[in-house]
PDB file of N, CA and C in Angstrom:
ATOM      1  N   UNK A   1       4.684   7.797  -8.166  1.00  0.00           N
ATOM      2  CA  UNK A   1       3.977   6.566  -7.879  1.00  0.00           C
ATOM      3  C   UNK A   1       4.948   5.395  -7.947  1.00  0.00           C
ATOM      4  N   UNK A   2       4.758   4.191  -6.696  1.00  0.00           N
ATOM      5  CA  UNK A   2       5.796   3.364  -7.029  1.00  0.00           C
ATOM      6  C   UNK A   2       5.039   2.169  -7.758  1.00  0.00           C
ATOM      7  N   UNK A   3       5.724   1.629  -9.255  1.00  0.00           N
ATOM      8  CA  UNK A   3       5.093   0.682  -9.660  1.00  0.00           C
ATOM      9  C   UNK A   3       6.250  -0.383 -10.006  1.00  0.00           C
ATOM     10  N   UNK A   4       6.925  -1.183  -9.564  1.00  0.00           N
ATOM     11  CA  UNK A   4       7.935  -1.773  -9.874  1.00  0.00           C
ATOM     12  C   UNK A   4       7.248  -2.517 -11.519  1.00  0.00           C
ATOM     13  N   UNK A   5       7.902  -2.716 -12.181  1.00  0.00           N
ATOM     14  CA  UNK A   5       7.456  -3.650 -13.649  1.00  0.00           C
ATOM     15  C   UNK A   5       6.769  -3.163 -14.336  1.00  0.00           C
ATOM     16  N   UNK A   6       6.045  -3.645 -15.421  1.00  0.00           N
ATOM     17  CA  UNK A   6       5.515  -2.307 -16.646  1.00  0.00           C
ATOM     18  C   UNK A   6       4.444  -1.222 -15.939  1.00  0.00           C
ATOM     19  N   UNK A   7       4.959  -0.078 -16.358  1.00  0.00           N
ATOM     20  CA  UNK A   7       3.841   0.829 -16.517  1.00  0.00           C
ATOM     21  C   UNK A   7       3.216   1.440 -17.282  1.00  0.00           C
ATOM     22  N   UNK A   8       1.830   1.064 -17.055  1.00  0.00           N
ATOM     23  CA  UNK A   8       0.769   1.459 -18.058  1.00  0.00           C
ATOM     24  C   UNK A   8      -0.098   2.376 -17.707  1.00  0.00           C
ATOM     25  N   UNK A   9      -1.047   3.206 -18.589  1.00  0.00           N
ATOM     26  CA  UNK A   9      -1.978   4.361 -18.096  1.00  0.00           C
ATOM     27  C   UNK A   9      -2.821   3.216 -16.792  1.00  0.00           C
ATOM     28  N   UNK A  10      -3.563   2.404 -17.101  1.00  0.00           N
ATOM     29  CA  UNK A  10      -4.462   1.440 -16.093  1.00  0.00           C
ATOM     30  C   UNK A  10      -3.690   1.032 -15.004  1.00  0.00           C
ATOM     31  N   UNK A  11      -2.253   0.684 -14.706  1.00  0.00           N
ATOM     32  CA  UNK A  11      -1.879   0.552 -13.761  1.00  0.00           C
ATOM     33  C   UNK A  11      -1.802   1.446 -13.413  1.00  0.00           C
ATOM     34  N   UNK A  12      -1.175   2.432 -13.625  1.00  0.00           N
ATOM     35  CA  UNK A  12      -1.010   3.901 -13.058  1.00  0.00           C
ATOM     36  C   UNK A  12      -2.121   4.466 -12.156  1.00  0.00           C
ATOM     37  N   UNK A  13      -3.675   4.268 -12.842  1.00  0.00           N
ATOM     38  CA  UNK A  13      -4.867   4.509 -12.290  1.00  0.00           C
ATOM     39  C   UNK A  13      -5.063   3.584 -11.117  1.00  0.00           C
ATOM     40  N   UNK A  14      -4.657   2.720 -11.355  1.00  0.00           N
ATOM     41  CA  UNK A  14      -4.986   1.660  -9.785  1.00  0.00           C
ATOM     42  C   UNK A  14      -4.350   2.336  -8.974  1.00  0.00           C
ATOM     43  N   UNK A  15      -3.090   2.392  -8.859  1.00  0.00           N
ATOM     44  CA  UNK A  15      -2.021   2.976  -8.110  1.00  0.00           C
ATOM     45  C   UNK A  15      -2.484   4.321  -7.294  1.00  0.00           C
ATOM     46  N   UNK A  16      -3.153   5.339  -8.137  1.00  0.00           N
ATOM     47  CA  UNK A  16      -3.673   6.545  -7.571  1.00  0.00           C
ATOM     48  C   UNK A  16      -4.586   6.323  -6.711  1.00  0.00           C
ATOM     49  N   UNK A  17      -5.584   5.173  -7.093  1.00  0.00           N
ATOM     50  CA  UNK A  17      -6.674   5.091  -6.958  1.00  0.00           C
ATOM     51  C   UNK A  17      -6.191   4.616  -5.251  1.00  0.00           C
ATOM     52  N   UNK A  18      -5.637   3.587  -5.005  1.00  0.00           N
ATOM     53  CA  UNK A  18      -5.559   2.673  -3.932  1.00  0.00           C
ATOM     54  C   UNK A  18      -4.533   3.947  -2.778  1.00  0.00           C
ATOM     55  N   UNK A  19      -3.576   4.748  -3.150  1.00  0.00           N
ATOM     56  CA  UNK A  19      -2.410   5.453  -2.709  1.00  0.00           C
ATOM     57  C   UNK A  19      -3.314   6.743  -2.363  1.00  0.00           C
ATOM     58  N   UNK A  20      -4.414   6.568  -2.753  1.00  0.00           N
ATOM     59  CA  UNK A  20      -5.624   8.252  -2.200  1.00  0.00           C
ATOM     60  C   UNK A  20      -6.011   7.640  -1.530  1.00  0.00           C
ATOM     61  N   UNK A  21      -6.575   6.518  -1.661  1.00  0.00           N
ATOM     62  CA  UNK A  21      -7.392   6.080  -0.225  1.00  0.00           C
ATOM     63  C   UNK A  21      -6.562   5.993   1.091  1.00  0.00           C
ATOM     64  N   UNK A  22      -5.449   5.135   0.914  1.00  0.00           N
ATOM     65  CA  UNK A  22      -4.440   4.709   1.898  1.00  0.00           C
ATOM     66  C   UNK A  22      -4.046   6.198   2.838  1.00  0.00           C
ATOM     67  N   UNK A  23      -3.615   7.133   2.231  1.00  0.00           N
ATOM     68  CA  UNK A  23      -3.180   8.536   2.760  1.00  0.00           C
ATOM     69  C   UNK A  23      -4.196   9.064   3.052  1.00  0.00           C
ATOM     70  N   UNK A  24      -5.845   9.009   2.260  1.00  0.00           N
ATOM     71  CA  UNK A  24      -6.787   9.349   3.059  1.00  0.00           C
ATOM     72  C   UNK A  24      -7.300   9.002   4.509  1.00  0.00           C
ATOM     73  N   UNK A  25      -7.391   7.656   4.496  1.00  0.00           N
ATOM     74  CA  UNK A  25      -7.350   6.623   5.795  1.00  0.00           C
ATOM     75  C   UNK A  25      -6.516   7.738   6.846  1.00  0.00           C
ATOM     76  N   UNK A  26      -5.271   7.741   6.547  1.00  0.00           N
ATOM     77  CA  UNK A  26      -3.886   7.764   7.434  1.00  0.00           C
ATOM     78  C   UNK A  26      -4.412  10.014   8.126  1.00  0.00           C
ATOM     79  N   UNK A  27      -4.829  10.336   7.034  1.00  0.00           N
ATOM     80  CA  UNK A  27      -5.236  11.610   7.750  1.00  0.00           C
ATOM     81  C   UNK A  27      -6.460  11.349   8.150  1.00  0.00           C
ATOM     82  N   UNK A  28      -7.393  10.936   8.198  1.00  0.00           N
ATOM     83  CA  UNK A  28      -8.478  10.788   9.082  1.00  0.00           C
ATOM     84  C   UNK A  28      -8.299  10.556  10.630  1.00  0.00           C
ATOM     85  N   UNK A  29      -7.137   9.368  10.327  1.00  0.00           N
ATOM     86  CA  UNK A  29      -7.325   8.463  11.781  1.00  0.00           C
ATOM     87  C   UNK A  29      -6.072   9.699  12.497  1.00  0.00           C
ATOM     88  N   UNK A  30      -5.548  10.300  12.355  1.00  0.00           N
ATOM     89  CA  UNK A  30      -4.088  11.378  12.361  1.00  0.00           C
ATOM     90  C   UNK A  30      -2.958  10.503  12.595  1.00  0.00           C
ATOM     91  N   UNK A  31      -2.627   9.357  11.639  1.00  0.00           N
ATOM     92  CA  UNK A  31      -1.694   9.101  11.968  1.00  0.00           C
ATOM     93  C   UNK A  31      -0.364   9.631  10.647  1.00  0.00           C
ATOM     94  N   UNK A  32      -1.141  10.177   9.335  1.00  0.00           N
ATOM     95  CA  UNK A  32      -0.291  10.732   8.596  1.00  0.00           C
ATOM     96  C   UNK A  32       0.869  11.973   9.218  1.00  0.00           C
ATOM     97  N   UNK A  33       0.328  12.152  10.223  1.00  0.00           N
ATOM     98  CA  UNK A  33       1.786  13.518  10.370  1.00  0.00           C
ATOM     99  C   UNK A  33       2.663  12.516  11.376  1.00  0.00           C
ATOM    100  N   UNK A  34       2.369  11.682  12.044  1.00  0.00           N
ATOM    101  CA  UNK A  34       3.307  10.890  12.477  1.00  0.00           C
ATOM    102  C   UNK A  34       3.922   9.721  11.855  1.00  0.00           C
ATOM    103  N   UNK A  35       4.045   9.465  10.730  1.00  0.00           N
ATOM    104  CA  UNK A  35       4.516   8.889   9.818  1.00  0.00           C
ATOM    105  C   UNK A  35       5.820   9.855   8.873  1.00  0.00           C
ATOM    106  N   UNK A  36       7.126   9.039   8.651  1.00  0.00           N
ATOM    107  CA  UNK A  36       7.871  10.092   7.654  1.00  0.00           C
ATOM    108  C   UNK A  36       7.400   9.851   6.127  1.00  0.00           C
ATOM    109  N   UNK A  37       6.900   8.794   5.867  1.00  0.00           N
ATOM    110  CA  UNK A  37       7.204   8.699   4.631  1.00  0.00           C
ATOM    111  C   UNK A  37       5.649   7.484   4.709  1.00  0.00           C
ATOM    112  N   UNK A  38       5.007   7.918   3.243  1.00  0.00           N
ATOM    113  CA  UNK A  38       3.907   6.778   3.182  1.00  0.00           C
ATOM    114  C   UNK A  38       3.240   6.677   1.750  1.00  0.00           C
ATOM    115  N   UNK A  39       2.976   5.263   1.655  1.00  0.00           N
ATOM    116  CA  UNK A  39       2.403   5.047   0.065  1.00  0.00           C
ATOM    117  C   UNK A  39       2.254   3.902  -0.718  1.00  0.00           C
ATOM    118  N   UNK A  40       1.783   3.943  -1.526  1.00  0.00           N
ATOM    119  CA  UNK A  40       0.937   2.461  -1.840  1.00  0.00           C
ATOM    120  C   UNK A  40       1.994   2.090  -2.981  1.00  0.00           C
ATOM    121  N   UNK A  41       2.088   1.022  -2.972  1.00  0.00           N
ATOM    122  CA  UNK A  41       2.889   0.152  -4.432  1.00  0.00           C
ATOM    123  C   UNK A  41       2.486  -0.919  -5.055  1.00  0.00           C
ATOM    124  N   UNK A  42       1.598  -0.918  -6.411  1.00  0.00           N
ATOM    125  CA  UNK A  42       1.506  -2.102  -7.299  1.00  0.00           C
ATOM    126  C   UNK A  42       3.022  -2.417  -7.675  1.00  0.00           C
ATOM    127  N   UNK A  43       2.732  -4.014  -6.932  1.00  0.00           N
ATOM    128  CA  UNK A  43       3.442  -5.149  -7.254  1.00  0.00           C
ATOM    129  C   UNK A  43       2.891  -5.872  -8.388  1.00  0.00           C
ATOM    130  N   UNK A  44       4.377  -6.271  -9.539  1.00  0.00           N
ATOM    131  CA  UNK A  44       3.968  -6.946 -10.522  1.00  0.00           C
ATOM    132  C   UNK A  44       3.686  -8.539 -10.079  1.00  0.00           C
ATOM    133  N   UNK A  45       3.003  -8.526  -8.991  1.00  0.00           N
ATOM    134  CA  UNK A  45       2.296  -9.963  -9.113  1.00  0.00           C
ATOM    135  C   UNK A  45       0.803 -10.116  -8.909  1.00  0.00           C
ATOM    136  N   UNK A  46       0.230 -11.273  -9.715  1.00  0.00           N
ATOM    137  CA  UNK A  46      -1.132 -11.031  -9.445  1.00  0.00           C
ATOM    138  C   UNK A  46      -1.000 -12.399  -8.460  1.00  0.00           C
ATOM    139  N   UNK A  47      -2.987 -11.934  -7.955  1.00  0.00           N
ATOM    140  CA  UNK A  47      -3.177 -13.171  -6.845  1.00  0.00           C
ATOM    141  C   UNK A  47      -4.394 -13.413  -7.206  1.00  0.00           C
ATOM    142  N   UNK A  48      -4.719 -15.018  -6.816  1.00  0.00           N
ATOM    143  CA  UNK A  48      -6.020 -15.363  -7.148  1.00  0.00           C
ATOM    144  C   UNK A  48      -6.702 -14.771  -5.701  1.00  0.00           C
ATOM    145  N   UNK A  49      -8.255 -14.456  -5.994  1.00  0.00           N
ATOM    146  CA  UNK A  49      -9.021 -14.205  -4.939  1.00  0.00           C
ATOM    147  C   UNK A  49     -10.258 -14.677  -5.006  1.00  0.00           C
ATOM    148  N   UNK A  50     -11.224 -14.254  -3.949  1.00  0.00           N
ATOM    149  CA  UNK A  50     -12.815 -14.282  -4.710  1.00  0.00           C
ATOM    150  C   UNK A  50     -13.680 -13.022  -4.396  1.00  0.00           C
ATOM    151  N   UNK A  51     -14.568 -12.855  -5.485  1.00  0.00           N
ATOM    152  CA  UNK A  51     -14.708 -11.656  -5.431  1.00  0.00           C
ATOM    153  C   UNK A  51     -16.630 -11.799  -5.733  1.00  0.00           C
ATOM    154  N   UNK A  52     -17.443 -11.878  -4.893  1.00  0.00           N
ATOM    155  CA  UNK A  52     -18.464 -12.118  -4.795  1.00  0.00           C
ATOM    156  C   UNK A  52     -18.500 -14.110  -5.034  1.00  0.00           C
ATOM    157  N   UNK A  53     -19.400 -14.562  -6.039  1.00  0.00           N
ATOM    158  CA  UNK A  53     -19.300 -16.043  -6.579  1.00  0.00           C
ATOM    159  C   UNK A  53     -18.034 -16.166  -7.254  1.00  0.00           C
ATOM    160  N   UNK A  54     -17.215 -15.065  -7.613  1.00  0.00           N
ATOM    161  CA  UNK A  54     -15.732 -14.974  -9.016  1.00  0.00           C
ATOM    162  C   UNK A  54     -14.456 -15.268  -8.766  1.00  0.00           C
ATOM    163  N   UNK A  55     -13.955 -16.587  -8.862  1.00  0.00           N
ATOM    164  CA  UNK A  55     -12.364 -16.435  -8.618  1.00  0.00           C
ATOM    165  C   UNK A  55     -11.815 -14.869  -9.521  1.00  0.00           C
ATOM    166  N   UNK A  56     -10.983 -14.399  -9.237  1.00  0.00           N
ATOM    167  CA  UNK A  56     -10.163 -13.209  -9.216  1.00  0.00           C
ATOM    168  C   UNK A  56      -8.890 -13.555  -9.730  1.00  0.00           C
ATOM    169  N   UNK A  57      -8.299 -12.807 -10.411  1.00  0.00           N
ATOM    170  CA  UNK A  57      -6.908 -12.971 -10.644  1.00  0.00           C
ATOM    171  C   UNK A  57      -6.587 -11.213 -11.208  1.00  0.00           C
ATOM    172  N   UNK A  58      -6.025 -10.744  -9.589  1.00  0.00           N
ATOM    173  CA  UNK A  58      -5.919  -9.271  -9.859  1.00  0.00           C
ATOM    174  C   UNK A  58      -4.001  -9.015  -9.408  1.00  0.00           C
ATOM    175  N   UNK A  59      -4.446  -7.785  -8.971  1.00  0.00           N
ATOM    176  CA  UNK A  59      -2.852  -7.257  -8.640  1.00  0.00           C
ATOM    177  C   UNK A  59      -2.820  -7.345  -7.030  1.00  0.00           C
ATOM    178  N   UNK A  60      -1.920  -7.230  -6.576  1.00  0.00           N
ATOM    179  CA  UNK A  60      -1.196  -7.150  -5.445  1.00  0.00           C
ATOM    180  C   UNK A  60      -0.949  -5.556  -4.634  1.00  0.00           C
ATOM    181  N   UNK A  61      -1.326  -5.189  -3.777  1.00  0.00           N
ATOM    182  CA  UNK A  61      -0.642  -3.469  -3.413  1.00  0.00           C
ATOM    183  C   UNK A  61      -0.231  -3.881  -2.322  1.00  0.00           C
ATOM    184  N   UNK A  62       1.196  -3.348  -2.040  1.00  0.00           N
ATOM    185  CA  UNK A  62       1.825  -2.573  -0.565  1.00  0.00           C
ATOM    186  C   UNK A  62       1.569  -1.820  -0.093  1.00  0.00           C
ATOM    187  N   UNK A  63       1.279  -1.408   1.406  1.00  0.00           N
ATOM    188  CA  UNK A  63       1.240  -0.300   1.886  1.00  0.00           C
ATOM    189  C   UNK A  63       2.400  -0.270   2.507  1.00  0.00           C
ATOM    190  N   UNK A  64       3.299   1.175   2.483  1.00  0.00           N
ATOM    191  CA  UNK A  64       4.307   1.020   3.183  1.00  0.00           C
ATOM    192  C   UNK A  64       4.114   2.418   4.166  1.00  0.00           C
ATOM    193  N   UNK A  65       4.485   2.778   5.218  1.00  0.00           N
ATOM    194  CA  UNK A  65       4.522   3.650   6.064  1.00  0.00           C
ATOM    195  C   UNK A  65       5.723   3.697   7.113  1.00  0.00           C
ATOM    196  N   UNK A  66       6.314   4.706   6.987  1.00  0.00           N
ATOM    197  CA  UNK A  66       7.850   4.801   8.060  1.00  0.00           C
ATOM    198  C   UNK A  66       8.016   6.057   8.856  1.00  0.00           C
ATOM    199  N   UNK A  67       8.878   5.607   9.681  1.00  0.00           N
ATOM    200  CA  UNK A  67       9.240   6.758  10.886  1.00  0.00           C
ATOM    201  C   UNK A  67      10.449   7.200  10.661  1.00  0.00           C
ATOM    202  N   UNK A  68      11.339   8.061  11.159  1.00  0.00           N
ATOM    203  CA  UNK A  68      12.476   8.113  10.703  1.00  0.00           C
ATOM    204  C   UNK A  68      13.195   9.876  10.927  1.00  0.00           C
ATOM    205  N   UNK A  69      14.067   9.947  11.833  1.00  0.00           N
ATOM    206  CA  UNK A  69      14.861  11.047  12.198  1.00  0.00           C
ATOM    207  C   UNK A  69      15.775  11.577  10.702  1.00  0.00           C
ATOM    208  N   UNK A  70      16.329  10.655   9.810  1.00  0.00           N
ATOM    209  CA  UNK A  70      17.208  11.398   8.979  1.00  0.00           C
ATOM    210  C   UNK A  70      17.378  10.187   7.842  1.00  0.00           C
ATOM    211  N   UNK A  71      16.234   9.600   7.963  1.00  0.00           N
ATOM    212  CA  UNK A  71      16.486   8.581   6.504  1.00  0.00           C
ATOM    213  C   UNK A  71      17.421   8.040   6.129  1.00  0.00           C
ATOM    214  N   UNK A  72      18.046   7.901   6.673  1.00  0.00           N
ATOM    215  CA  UNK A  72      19.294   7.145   7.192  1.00  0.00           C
ATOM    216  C   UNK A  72      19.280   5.547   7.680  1.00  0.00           C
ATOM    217  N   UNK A  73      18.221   5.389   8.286  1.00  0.00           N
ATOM    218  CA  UNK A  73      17.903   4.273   8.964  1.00  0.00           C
ATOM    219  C   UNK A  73      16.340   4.902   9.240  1.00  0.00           C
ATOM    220  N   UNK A  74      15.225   3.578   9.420  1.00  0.00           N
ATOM    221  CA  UNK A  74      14.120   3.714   9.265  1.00  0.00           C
ATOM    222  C   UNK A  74      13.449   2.894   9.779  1.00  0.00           C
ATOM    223  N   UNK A  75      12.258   3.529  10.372  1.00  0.00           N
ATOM    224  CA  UNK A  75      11.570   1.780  11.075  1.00  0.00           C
ATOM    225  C   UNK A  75       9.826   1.800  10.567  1.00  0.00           C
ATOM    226  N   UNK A  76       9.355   1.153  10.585  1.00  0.00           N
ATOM    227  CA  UNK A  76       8.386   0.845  10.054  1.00  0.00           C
ATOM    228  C   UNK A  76       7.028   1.136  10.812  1.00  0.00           C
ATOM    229  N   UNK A  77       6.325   2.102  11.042  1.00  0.00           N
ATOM    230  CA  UNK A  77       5.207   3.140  11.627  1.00  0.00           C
ATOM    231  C   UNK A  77       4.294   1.601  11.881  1.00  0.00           C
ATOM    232  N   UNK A  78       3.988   1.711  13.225  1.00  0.00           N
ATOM    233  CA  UNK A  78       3.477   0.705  14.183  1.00  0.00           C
ATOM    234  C   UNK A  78       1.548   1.111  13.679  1.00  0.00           C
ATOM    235  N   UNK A  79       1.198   0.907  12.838  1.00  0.00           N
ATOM    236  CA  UNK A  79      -0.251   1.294  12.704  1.00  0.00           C
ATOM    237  C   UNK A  79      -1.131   0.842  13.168  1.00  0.00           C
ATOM    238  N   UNK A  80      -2.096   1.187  13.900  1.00  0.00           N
ATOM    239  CA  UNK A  80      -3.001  -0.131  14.352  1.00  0.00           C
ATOM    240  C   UNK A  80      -3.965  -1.128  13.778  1.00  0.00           C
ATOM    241  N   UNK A  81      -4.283  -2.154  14.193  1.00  0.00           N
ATOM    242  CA  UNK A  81      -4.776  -3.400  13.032  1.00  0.00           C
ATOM    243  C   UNK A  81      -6.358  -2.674  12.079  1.00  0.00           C
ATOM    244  N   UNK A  82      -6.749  -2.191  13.417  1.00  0.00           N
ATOM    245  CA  UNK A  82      -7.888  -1.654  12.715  1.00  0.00           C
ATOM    246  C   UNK A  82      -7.962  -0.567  11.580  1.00  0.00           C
ATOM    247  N   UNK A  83      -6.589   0.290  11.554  1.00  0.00           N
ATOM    248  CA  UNK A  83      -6.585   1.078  10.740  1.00  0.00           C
ATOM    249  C   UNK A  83      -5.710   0.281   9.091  1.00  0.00           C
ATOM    250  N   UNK A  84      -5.540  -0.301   9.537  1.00  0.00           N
ATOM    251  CA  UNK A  84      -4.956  -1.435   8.433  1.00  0.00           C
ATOM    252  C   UNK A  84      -5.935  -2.140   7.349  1.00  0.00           C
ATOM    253  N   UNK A  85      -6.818  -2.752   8.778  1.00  0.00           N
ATOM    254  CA  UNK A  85      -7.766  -3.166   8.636  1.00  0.00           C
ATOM    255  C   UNK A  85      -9.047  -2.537   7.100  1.00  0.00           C
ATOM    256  N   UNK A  86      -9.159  -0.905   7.579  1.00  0.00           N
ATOM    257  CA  UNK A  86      -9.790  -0.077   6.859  1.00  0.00           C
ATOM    258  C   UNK A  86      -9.327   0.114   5.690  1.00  0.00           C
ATOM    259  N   UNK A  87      -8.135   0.393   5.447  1.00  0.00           N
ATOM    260  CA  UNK A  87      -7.417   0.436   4.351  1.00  0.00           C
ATOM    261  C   UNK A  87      -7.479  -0.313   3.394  1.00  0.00           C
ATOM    262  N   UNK A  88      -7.534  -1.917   4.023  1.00  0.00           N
ATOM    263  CA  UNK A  88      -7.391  -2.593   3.026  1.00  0.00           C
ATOM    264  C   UNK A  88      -8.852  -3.335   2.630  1.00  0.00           C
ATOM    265  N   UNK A  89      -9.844  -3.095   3.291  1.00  0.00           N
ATOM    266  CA  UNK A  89     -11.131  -3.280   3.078  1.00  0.00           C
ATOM    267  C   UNK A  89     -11.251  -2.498   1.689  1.00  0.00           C
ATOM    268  N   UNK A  90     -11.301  -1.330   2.090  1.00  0.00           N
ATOM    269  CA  UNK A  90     -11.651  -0.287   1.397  1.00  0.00           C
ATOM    270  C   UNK A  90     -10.728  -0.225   0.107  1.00  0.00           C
ATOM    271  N   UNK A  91      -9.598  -0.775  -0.108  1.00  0.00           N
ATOM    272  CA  UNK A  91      -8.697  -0.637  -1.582  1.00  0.00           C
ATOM    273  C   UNK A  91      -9.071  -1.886  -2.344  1.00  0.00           C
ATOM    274  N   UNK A  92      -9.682  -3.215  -1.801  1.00  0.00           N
ATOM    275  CA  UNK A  92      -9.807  -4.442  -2.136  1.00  0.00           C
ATOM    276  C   UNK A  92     -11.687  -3.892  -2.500  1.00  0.00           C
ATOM    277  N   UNK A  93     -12.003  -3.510  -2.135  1.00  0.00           N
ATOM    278  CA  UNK A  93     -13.905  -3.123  -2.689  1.00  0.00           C
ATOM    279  C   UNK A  93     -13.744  -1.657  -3.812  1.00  0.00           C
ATOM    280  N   UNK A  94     -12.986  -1.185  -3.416  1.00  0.00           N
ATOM    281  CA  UNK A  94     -13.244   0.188  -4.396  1.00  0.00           C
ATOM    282  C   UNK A  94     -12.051   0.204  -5.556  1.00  0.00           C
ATOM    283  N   UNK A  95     -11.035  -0.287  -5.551  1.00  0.00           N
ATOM    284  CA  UNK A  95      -9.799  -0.294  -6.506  1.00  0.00           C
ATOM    285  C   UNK A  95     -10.330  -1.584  -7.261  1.00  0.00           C
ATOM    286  N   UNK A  96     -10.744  -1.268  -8.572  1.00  0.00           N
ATOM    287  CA  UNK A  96     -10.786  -2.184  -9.402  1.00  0.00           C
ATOM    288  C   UNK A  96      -9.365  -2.899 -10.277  1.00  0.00           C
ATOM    289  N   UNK A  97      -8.610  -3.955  -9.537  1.00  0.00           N
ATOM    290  CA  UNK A  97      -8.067  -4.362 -10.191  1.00  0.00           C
ATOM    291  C   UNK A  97      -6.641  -4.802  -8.959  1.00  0.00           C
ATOM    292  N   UNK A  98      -7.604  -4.688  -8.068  1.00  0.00           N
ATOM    293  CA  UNK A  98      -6.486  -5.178  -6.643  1.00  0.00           C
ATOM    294  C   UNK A  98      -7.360  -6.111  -5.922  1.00  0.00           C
ATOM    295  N   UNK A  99      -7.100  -7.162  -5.609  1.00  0.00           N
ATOM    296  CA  UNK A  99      -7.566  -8.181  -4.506  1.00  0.00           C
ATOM    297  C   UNK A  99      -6.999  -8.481  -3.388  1.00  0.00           C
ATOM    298  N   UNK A 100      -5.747  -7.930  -3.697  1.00  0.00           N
ATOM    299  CA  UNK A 100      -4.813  -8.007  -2.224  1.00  0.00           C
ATOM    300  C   UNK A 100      -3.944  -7.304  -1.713  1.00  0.00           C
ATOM    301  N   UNK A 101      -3.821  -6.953  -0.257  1.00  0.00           N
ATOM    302  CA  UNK A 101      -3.110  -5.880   0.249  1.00  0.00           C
ATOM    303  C   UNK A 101      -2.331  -6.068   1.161  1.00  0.00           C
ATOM    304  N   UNK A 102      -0.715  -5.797   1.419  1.00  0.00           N
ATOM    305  CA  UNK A 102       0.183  -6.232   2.348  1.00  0.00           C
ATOM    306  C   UNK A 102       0.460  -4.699   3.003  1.00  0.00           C
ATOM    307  N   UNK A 103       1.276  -5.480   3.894  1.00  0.00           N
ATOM    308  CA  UNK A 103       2.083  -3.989   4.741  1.00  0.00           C
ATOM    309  C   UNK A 103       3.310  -4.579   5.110  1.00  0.00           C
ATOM    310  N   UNK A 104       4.025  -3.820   4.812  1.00  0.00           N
ATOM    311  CA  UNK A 104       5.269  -3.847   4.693  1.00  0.00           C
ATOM    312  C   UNK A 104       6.102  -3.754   6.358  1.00  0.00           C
ATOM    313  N   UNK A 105       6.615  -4.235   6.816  1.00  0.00           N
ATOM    314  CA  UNK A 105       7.093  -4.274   8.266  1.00  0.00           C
ATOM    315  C   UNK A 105       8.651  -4.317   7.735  1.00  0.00           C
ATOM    316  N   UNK A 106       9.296  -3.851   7.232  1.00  0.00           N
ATOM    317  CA  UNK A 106      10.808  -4.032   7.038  1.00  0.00           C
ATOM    318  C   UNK A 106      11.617  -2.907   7.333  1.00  0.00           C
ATOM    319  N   UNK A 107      12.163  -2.378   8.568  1.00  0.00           N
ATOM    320  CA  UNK A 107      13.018  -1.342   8.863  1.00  0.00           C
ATOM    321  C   UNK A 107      14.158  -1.470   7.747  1.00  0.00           C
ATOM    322  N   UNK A 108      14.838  -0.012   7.592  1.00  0.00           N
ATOM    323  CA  UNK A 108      15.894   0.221   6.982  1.00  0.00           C
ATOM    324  C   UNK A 108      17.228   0.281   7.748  1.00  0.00           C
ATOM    325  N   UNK A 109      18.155  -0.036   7.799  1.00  0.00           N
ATOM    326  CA  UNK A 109      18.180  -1.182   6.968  1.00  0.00           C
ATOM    327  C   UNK A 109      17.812  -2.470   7.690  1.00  0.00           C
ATOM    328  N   UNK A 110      17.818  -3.533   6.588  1.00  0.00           N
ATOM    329  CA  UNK A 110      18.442  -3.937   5.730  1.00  0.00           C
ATOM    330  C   UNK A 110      17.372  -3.275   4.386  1.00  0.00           C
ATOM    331  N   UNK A 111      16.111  -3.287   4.479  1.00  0.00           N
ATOM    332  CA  UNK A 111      15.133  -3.157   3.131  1.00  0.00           C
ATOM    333  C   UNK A 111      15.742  -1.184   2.731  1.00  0.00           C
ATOM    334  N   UNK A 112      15.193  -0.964   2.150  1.00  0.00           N
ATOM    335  CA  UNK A 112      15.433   0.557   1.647  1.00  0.00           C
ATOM    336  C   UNK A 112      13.961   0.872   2.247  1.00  0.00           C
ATOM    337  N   UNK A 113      13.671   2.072   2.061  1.00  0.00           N
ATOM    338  CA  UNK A 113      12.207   2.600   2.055  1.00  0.00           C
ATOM    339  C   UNK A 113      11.770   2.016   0.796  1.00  0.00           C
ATOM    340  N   UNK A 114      12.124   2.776   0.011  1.00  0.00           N
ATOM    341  CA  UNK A 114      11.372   2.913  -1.974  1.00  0.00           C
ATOM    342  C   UNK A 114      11.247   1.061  -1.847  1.00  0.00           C
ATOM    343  N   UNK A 115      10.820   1.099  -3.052  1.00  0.00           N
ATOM    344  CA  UNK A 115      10.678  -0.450  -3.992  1.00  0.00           C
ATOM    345  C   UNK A 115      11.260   0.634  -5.232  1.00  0.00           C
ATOM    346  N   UNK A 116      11.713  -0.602  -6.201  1.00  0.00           N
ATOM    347  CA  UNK A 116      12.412  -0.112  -7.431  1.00  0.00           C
ATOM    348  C   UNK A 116      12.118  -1.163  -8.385  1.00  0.00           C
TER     349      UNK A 116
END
């Protein structure tokens, strides 16, 4: 699991929680076998949100997803909005303790795949 900054049993659980859905999504729609590499990352930053009447002050997740002949160099799996879309509906209503969800667009190089 990638969690850059402390890890705790509860982060850990977000992490699963949001990184099953995301790969679930990705085999439904079939875009998991055309992807090399894919997976969710709590970022140690939180964000304010709203969450029914409730300002929010939760965590942050990445989705990252890549293409890639020899990992060597890497480009960033073209997903479509709507399937993005689903993903992050669905990790922001069912992951307790995430309000916000990015995707990562950064070919290798210059970014790496991982976060660290």
């Amino acid at each position: 699991m990638r969690i850059p900054g402390p890890i705790t049993p509860e982060r850990v659980k977000i992490l699963q929680e949001a990184d099953a859905i995301f790969i679930e999504e990705l085999k439904r729609s079939g875009w998991y076998k055309l992807t090399s590499q894919c997976f969710a990352v709590l970022l140690p930053v939180q964000t304010v949100g709203i969450m029914g009447d409730e300002r929010t002050y939760e965590n942050m997740c990445a989705l990252r997803a890549v293409t890639s002949e020899d990992f060597m160099t890497a480009d960033w799996a073209r997903l479509p909005h709507e399937l993005l879309e689903t993903c992050a509906q669905r990790i922001v209503n069912e992951v307790k303790g995430i309000n916000r969800v990015v995707f990562d667009i950064t070919s290798k190089p210059p970014a790496t795949i991982e976060y660290e």
